[in-house]
N, C-alpha and C. Protein backbone atom coordinates (compact mmCIF):
# COMPACT_ATOMS: atom_id res chain seq x y z
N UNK A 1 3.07 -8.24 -15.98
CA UNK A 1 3.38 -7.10 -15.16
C UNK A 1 3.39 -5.81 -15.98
N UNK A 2 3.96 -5.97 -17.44
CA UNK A 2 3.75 -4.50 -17.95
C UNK A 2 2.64 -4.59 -17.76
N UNK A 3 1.23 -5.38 -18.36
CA UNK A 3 0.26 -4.52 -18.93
C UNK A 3 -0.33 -4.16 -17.31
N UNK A 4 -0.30 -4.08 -16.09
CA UNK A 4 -0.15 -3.78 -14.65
C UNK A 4 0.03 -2.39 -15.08
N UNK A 5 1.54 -1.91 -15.03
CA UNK A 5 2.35 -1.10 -15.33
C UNK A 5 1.48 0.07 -16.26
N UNK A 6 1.42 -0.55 -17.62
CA UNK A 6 0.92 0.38 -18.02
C UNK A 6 -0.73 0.91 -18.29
N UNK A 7 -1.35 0.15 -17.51
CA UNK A 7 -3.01 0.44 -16.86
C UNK A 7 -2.80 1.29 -16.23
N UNK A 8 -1.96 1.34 -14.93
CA UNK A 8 -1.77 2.44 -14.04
C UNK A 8 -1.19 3.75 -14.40
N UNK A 9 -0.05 3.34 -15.42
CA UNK A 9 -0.17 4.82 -15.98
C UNK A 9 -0.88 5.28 -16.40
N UNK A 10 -1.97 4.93 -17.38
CA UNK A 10 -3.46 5.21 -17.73
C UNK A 10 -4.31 6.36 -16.34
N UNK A 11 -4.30 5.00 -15.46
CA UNK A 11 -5.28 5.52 -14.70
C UNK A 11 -4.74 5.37 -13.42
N UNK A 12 -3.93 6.85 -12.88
CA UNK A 12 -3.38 6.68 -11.48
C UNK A 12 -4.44 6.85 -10.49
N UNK A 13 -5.41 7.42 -10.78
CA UNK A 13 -6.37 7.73 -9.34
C UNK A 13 -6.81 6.21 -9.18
N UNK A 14 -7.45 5.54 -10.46
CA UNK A 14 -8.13 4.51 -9.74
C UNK A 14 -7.14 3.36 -9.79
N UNK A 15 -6.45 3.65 -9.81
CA UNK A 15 -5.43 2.74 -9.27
C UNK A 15 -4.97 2.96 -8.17
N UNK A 16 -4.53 4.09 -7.25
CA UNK A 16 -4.65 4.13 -6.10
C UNK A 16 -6.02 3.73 -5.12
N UNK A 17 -7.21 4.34 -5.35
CA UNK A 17 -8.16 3.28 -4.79
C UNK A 17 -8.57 1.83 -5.19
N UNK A 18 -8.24 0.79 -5.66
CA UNK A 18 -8.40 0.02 -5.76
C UNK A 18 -6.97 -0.44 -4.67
N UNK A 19 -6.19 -0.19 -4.73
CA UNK A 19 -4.98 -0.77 -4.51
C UNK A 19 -5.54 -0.06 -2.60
N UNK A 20 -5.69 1.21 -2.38
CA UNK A 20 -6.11 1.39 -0.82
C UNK A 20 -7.35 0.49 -0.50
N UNK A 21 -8.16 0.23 -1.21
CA UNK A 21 -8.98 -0.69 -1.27
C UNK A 21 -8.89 -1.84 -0.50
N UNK A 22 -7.96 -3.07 -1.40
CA UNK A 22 -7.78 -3.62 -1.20
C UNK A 22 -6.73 -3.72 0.16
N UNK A 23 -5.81 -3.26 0.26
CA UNK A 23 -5.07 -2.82 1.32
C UNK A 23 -5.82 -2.77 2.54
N UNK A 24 -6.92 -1.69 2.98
CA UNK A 24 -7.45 -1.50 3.94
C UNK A 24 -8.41 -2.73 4.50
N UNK A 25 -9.66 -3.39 3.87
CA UNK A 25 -10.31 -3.81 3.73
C UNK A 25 -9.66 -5.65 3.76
N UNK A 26 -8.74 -5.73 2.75
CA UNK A 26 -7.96 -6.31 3.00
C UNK A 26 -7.29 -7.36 4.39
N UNK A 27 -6.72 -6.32 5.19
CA UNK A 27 -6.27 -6.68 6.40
C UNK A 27 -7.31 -5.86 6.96
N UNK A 28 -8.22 -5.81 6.99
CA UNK A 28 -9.07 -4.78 8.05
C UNK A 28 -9.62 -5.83 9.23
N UNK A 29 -9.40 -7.11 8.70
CA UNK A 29 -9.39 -8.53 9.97
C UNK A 29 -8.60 -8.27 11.37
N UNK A 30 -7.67 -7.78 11.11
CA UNK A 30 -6.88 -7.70 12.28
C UNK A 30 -7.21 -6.98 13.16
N UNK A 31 -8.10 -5.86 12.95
CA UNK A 31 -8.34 -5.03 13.90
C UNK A 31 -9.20 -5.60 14.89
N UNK A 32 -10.21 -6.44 14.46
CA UNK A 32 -11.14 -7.12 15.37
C UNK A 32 -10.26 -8.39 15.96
N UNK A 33 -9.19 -8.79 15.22
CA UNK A 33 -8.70 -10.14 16.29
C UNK A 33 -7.74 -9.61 17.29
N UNK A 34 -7.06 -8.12 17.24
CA UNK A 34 -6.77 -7.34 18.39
C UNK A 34 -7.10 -6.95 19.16
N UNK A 35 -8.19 -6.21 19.01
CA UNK A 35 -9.14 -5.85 19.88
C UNK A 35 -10.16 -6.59 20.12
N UNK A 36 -10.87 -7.61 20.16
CA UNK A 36 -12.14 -8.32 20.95
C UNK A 36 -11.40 -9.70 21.33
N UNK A 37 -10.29 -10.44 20.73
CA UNK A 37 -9.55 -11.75 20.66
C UNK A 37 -8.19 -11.32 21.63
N UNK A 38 -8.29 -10.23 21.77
CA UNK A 38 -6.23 -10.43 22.35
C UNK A 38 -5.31 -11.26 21.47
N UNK A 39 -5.22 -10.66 20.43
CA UNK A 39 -4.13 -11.25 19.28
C UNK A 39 -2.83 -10.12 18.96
N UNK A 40 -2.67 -10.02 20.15
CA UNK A 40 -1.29 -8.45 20.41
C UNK A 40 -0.53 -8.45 18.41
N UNK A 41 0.03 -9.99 18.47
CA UNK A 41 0.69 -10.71 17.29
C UNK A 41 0.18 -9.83 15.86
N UNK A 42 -1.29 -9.08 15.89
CA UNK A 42 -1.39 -9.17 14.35
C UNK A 42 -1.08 -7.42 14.44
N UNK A 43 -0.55 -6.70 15.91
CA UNK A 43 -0.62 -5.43 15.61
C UNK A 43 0.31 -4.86 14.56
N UNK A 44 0.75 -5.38 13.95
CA UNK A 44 1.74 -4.99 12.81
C UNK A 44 0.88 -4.92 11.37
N UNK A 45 -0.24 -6.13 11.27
CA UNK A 45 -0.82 -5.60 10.81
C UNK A 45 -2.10 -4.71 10.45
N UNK A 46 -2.34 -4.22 12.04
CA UNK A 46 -3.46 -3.33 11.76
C UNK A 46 -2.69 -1.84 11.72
N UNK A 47 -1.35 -2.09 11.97
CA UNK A 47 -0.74 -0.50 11.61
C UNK A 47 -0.83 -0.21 10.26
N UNK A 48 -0.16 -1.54 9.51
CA UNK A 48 -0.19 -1.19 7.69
C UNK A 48 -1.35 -1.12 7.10
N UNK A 49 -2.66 -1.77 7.99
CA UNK A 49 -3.98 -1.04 7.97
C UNK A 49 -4.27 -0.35 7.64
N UNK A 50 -3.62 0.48 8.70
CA UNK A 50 -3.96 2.32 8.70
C UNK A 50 -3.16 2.97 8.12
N UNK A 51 -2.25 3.16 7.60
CA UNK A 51 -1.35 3.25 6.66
C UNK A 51 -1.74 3.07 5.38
N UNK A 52 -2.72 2.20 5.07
CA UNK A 52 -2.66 1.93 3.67
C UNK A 52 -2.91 2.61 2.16
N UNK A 53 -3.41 4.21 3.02
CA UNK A 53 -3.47 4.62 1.88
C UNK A 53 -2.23 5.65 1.44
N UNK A 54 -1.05 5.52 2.39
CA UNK A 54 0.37 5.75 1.84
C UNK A 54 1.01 4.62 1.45
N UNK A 55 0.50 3.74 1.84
CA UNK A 55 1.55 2.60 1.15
C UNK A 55 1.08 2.50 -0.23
N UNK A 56 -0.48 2.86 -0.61
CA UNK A 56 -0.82 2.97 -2.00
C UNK A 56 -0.36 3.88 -2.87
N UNK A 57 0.11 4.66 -2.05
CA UNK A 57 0.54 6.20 -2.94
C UNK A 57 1.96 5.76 -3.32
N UNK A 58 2.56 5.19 -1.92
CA UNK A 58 4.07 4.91 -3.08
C UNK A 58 3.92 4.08 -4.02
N UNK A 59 3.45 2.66 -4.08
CA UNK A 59 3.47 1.88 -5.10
C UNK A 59 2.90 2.69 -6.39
N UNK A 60 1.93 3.46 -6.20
CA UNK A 60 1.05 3.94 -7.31
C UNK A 60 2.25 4.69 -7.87
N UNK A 61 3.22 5.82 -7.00
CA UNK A 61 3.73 6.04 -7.50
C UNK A 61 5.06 5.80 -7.95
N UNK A 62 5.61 4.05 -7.76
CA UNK A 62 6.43 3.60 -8.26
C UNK A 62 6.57 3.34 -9.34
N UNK A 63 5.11 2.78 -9.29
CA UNK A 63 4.68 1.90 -10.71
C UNK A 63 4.52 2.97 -11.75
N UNK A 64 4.13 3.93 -11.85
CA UNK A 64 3.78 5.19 -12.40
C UNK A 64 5.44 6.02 -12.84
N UNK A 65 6.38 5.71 -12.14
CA UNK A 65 7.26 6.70 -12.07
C UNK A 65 8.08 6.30 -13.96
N UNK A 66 8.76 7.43 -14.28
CA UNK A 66 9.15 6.93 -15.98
C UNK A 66 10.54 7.10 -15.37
N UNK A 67 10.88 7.34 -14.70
CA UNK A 67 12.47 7.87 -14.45
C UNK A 67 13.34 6.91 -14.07
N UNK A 68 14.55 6.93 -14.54
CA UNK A 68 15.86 6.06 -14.12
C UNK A 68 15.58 5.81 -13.45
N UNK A 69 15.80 4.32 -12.45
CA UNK A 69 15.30 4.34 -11.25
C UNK A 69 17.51 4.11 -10.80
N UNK A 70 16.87 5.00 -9.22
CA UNK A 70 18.04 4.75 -8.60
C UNK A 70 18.20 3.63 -7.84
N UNK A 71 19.07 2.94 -6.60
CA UNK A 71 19.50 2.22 -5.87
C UNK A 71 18.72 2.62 -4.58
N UNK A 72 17.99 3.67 -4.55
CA UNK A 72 17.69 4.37 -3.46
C UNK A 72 16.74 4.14 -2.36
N UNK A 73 16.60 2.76 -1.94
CA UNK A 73 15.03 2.56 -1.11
C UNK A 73 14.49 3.15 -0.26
N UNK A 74 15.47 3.41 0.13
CA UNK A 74 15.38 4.11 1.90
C UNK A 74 14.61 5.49 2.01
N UNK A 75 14.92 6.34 0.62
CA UNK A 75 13.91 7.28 1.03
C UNK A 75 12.93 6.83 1.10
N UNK A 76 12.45 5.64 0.13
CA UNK A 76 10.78 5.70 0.04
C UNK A 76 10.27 4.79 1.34
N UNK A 77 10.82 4.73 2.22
CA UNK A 77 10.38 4.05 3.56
C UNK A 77 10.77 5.15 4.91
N UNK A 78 11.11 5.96 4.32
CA UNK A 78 11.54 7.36 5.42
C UNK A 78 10.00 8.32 4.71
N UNK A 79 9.63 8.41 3.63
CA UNK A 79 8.33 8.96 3.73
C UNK A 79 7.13 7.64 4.02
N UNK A 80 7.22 6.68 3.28
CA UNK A 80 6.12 6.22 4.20
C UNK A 80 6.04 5.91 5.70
């Protein structure tokens, strides 16, 4: 996990696209088993779908962050 850790500090851009990348593309299944299948069930994940390139930005910038970390989760799920 460091050497994770410290790749991304290296290289935050492409670490955010790889990581939206994978994310989008990823679950990008669901959108077709919602819409042409009636699979109501996977709409949760075609939201984090579409989402995914904030959910990349926080991790990118979790993983990235040097600072004390606080107790604090909740903000980072009130901006994403």
């Amino acid at each position: 996990m460091e050497r994770i850790k410290s790749w991304t500090r290296g290289h935050p851009i492409l670490a955010f696209y790889i990581i939206t990348y994978a994310i989008t593309w990823g679950l990008g299944f669901s959108y077709i088993q919602v819409l042409k299948q009636q699979r109501e069930w996977l709409t949760i994940l075609a939201s984090i779908t579409t989402c995914g390139p904030a959910l990349a930005g926080i991790i990118v910038t979790q993983l990235e962050n040097k600072v004390q970390k606080t107790n604090d989760k909740k903000s980072r799920w009130i901006a994403f």
